[in-house]
C-alpha atoms as a PDB file:
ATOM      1  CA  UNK A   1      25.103  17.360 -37.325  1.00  0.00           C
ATOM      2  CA  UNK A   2      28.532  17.994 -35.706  1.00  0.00           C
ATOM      3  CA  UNK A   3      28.863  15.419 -32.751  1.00  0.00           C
ATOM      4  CA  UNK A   4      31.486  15.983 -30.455  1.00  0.00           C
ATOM      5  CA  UNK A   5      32.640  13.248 -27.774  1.00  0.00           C
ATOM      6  CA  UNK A   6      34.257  14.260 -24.690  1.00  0.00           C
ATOM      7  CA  UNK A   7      35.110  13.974 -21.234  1.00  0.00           C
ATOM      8  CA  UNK A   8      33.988  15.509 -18.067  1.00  0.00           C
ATOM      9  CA  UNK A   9      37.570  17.355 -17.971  1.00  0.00           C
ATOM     10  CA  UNK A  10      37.808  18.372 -21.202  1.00  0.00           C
ATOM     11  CA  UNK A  11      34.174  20.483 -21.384  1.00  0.00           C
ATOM     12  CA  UNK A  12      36.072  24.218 -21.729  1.00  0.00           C
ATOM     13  CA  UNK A  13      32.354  25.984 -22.482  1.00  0.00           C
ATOM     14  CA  UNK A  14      28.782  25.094 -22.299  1.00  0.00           C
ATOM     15  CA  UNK A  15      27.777  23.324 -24.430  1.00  0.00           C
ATOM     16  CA  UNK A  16      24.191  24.166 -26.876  1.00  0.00           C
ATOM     17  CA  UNK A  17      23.119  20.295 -26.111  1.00  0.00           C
ATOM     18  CA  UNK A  18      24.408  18.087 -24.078  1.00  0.00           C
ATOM     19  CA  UNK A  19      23.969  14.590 -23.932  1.00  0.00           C
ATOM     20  CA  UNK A  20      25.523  12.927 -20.953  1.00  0.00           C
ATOM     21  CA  UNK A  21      26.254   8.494 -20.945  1.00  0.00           C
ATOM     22  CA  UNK A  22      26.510   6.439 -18.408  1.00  0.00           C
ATOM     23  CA  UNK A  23      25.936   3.321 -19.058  1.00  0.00           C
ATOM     24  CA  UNK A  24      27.200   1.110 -16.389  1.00  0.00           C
ATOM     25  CA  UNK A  25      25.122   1.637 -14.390  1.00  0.00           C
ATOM     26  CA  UNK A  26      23.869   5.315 -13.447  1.00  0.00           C
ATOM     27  CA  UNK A  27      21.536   6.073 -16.368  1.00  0.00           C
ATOM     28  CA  UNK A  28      20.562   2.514 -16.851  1.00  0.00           C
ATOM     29  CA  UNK A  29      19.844   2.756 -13.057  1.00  0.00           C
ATOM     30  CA  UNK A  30      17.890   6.260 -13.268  1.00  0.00           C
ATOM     31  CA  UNK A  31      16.033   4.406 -16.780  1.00  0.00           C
ATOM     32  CA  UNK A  32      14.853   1.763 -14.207  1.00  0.00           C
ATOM     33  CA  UNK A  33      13.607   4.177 -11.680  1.00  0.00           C
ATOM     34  CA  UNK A  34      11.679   5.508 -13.756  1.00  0.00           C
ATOM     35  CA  UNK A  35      10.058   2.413 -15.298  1.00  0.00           C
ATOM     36  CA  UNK A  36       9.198   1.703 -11.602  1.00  0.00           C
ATOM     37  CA  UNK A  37       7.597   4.849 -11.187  1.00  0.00           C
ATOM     38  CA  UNK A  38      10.124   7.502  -9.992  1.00  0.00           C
ATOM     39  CA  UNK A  39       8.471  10.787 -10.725  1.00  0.00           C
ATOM     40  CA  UNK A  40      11.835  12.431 -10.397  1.00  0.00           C
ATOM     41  CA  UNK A  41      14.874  11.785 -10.118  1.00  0.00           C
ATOM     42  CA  UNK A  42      17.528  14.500  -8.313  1.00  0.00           C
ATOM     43  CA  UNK A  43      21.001  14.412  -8.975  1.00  0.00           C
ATOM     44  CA  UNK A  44      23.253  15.171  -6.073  1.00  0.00           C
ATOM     45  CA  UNK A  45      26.501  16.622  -5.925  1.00  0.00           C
ATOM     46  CA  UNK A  46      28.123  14.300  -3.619  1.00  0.00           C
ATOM     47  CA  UNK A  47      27.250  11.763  -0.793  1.00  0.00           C
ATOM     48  CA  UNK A  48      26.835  14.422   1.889  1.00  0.00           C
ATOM     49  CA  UNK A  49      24.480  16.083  -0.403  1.00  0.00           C
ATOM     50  CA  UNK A  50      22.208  13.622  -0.933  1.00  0.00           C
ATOM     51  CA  UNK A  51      22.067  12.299   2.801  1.00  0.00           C
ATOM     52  CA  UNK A  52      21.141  16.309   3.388  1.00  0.00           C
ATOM     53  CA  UNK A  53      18.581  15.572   1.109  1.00  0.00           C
ATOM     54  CA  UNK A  54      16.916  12.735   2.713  1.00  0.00           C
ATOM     55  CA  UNK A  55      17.082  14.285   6.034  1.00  0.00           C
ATOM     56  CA  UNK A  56      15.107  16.790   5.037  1.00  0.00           C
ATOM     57  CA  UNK A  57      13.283  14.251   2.593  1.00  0.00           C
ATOM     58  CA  UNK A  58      12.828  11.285   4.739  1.00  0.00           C
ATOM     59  CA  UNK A  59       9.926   9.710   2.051  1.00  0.00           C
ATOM     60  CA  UNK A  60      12.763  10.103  -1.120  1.00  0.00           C
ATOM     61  CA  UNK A  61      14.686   7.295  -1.915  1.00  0.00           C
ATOM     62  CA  UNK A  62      18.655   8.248  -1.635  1.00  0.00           C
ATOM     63  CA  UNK A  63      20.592   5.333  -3.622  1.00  0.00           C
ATOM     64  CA  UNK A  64      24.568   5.301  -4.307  1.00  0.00           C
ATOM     65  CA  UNK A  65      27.706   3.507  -6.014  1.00  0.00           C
ATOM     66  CA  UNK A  66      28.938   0.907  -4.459  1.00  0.00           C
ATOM     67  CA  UNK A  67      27.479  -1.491  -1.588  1.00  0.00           C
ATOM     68  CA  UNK A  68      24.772  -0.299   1.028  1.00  0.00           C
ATOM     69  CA  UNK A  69      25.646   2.072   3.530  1.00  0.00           C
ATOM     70  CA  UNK A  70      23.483   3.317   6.338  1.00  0.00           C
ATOM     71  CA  UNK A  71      21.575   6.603   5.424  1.00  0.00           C
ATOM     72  CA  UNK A  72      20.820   5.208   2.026  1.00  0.00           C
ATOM     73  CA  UNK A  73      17.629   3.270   0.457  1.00  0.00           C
ATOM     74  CA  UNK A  74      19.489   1.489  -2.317  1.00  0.00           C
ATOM     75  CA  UNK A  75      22.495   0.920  -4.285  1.00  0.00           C
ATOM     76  CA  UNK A  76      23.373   2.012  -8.152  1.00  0.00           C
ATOM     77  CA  UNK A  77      22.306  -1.257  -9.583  1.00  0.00           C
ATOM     78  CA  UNK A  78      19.598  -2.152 -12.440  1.00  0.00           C
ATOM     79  CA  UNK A  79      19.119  -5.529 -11.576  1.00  0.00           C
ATOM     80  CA  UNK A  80      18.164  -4.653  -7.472  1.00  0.00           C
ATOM     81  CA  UNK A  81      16.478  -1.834  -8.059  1.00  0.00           C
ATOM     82  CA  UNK A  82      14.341  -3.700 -10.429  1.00  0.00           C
ATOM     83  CA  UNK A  83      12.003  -5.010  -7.605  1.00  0.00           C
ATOM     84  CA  UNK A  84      11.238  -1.343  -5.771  1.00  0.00           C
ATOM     85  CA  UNK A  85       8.153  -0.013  -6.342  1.00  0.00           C
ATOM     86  CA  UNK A  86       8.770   3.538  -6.941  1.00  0.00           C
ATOM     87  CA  UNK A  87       5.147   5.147  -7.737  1.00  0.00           C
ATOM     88  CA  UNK A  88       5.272   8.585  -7.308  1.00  0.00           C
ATOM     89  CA  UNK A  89       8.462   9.168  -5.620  1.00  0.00           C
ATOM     90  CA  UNK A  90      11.432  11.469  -5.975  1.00  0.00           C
ATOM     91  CA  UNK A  91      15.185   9.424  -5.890  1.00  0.00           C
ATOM     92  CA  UNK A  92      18.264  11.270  -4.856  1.00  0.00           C
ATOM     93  CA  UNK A  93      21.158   9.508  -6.895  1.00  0.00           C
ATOM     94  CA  UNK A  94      25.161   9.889  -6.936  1.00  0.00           C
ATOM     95  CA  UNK A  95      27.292   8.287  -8.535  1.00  0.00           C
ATOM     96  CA  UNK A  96      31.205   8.560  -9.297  1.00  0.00           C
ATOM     97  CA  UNK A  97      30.753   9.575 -13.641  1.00  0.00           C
ATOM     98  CA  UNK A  98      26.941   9.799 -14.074  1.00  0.00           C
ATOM     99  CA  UNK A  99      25.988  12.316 -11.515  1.00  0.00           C
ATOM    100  CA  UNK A 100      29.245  14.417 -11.886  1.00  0.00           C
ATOM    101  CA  UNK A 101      28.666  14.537 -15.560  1.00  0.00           C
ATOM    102  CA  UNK A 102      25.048  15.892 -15.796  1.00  0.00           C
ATOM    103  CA  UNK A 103      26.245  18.462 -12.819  1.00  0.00           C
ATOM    104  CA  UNK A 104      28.680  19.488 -15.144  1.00  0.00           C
ATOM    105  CA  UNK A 105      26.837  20.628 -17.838  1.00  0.00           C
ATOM    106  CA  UNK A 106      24.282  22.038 -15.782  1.00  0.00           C
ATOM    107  CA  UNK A 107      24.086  25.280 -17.733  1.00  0.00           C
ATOM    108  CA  UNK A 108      23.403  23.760 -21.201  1.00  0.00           C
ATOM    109  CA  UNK A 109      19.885  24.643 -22.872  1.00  0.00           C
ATOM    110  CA  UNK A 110      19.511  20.636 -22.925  1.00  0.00           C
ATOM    111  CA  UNK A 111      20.624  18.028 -21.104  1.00  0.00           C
ATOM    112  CA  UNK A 112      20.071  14.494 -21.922  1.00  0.00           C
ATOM    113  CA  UNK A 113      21.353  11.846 -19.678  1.00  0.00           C
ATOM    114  CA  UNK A 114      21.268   8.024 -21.318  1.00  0.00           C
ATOM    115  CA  UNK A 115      22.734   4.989 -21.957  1.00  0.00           C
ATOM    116  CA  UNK A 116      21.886   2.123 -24.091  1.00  0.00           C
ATOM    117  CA  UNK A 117      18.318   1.645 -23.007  1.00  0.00           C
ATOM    118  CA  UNK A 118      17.075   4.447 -23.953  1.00  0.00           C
ATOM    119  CA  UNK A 119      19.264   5.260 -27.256  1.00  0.00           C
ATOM    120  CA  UNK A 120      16.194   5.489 -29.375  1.00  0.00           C
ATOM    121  CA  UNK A 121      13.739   7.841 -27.783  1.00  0.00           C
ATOM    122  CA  UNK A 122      17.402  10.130 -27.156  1.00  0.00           C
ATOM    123  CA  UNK A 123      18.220  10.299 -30.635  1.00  0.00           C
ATOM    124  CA  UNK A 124      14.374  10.949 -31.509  1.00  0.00           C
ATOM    125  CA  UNK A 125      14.707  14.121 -29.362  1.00  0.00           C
ATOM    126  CA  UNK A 126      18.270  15.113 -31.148  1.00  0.00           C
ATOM    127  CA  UNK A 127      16.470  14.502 -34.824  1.00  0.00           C
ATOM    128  CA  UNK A 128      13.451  16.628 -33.326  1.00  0.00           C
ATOM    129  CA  UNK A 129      15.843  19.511 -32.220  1.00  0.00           C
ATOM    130  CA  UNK A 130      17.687  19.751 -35.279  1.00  0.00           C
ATOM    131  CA  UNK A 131      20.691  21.200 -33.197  1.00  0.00           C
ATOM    132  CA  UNK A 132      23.572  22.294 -35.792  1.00  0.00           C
ATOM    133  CA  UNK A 133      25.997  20.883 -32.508  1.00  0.00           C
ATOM    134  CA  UNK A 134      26.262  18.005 -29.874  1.00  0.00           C
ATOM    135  CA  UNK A 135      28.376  17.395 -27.323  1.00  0.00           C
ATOM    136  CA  UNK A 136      28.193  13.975 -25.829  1.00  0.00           C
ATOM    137  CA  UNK A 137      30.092  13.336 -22.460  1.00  0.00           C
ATOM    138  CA  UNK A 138      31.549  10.735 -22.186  1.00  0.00           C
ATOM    139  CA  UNK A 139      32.012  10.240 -18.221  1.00  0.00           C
ATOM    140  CA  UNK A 140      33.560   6.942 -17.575  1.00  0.00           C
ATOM    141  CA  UNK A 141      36.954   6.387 -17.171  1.00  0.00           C
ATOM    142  CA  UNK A 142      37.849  10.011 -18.082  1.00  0.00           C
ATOM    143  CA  UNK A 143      36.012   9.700 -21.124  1.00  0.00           C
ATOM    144  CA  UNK A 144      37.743   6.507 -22.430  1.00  0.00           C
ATOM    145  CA  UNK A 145      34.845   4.228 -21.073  1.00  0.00           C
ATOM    146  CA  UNK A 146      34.433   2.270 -23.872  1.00  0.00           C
ATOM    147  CA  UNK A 147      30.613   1.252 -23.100  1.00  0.00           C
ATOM    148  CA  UNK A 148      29.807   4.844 -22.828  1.00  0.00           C
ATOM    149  CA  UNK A 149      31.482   6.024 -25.927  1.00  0.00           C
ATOM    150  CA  UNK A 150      30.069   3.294 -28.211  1.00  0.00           C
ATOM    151  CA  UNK A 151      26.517   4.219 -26.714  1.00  0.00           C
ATOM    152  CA  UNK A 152      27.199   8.154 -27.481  1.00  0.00           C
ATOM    153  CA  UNK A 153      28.817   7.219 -30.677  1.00  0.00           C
ATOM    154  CA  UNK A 154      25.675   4.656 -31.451  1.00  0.00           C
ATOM    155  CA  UNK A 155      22.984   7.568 -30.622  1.00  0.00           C
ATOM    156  CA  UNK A 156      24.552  10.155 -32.612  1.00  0.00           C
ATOM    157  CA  UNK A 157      24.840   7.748 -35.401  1.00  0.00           C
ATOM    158  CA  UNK A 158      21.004   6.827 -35.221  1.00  0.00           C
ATOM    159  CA  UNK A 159      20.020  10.435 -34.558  1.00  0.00           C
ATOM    160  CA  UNK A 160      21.373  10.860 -38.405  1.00  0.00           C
ATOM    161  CA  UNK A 161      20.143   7.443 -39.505  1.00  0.00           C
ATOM    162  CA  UNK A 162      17.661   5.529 -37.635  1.00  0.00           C
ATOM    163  CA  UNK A 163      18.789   2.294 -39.433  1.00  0.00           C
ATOM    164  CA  UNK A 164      22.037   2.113 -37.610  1.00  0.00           C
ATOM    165  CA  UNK A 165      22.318  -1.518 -36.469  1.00  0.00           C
ATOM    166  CA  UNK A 166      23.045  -1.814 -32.434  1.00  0.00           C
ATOM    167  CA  UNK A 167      25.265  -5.205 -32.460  1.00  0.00           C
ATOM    168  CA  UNK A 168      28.468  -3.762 -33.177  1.00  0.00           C
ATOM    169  CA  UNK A 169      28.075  -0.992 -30.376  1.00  0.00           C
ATOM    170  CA  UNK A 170      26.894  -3.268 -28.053  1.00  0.00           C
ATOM    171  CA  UNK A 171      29.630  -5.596 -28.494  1.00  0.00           C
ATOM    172  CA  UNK A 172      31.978  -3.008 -27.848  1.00  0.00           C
ATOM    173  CA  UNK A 173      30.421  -2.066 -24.366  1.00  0.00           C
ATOM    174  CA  UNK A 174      29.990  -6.080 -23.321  1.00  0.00           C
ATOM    175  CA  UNK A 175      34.429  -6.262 -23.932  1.00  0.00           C
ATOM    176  CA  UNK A 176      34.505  -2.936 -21.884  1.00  0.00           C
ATOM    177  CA  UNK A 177      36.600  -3.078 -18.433  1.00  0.00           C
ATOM    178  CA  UNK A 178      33.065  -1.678 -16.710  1.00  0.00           C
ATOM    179  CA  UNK A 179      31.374  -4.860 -17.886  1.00  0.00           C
ATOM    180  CA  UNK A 180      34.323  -7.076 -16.815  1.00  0.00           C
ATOM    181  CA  UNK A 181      34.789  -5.682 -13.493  1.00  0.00           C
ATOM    182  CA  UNK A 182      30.692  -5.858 -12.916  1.00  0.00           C
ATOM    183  CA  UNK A 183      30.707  -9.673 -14.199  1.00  0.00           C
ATOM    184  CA  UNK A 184      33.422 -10.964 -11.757  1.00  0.00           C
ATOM    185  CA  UNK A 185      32.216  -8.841  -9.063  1.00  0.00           C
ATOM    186  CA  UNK A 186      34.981  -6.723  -8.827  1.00  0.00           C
ATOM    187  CA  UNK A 187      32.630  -3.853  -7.874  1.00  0.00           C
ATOM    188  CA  UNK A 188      30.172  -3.586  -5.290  1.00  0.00           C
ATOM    189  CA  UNK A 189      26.339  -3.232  -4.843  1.00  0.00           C
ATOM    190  CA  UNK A 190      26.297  -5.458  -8.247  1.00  0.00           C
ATOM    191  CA  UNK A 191      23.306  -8.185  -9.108  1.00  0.00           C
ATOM    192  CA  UNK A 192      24.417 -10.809 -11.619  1.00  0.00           C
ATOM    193  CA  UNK A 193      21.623  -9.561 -14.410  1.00  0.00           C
ATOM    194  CA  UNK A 194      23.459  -5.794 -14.366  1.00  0.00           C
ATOM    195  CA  UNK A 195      25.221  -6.365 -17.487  1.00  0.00           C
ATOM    196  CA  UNK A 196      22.808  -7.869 -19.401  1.00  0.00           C
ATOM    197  CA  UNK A 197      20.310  -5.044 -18.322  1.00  0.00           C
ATOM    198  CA  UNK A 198      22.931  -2.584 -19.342  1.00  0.00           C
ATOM    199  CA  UNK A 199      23.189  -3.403 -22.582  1.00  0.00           C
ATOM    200  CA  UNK A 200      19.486  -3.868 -23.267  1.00  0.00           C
ATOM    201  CA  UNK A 201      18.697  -1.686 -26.691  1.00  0.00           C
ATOM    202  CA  UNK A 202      15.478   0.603 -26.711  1.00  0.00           C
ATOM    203  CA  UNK A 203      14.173  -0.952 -23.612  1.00  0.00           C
ATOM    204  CA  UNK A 204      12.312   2.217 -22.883  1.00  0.00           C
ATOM    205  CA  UNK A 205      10.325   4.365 -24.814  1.00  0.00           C
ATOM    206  CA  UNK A 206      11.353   7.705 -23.243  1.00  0.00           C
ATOM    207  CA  UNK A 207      14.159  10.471 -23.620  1.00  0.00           C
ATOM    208  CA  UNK A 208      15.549  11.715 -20.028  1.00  0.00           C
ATOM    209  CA  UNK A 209      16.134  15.507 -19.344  1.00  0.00           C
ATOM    210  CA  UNK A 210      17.739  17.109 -16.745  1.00  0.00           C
ATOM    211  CA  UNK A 211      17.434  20.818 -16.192  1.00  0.00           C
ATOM    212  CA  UNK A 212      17.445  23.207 -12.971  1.00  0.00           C
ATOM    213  CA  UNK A 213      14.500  23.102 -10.549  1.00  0.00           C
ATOM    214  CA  UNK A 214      15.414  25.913  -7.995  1.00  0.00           C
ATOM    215  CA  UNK A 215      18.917  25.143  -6.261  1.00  0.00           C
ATOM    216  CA  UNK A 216      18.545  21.763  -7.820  1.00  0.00           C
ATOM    217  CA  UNK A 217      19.642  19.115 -10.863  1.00  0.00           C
ATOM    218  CA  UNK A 218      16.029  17.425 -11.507  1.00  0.00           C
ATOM    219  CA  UNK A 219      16.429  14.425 -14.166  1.00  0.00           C
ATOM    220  CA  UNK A 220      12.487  13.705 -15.965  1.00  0.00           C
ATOM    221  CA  UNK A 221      11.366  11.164 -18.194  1.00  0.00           C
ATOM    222  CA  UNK A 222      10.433  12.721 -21.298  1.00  0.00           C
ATOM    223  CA  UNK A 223       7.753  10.461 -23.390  1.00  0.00           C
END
């Protein structure tokens, strides 16, 4: 299987599968949401967007980098969003690499958006698929976000041999500047457990797709 790793910038056509990382914190985040019963999860192109959204939405749950800000439910973090029960409802996210990079490969016959906790169940879907190609975008940092590129460079390793061991990826993405600047606090709308949660291996059992639904970006859990 021919991986590719790229950044947001650097996609010049669409690609046949995509698989989008983020893992610090937006599909670690959208991971959670699920697990705490999200039934959907829309992905907005920017902050006006998703405020429209929960205008005309006022039961979905709008959430954002960085700290609280009036308009919105909840911030971009695993650790508070943790202790929402979500049953049943629809969450408007945006973030600054997560969002943008799922919206950016919009087109693509698959989308997969992950991160480290659910690595598995993403590479189970890639063996399933058999796809000749895939392109994983790499969205922090301009695609040098070293926590996202040893997750997309972990999955595409397990989606060709399930043995792969985790601890040398994971390593990678604990030295990475995301984890560093989350740790000391240097960015907002943080809980001390985010790292840790971050880097939690196979902590759910399901893949997460993202495809059109009308004018919108819809992210599902896939089990």
């Amino acid at each position: 299987m021919d991986a590719r790793f790229l950044g947001i910038a650097d996609l010049t056509e669409v690609p046949s599968v995509a698989v989008v990382v983020d893992v610090m914190r937006a599909f670690t985040v959208a991971a959670w949401a699920f697990a705490r019963g999200a039934e959907r999860i829309v992905l907005a192109e920017s902050l006006d967007a998703a405020l429209a959204l929960k205008a005309r939405h006022p039961d979905w749950v709008a959430l954002k980098d960085g700290p609280p800000a009036p308009g919105f439910d909840a911030v971009n973090s695993p650790g508070l969003l943790r202790s929402l029960d979500l049953g049943g409802r629809t969450v408007v996210q945006k973030t600054t690499a997560g969002t943008v990079g799922a919206l950016a490969v919009k087109e693509s016959p698959l989308v997969l958006c992950a991160s480290f906790v659910v690595a598995e169940a993403t590479a189970r879907v890639l063996r399933a698929r058999g796809s000749d190609s895939v392109t994983y975008v790499v969205t922090g940092e301009g695609g040098r976000a070293d926590e996202d590129l040893a997750c997309a460079q972990y999955i595409a390793r397990r989606t060709t041999d399930a043995g792969t061991d985790a601890a040398a990826f994971v390593r990678r993405a604990a030295g990475s500047r995301a984890a560093f600047e989350l740790a000391e606090g240097i960015r907002q709308g943080v809980h001390p457990d985010d790292v840790a949660l971050c880097l939690e291996v196979d902590r759910f059992p399901f893949a997460m797709v993202a495809a059109p639904e009308g004018s919108l970006m819809v992210l599902r859990p896939l089990r």
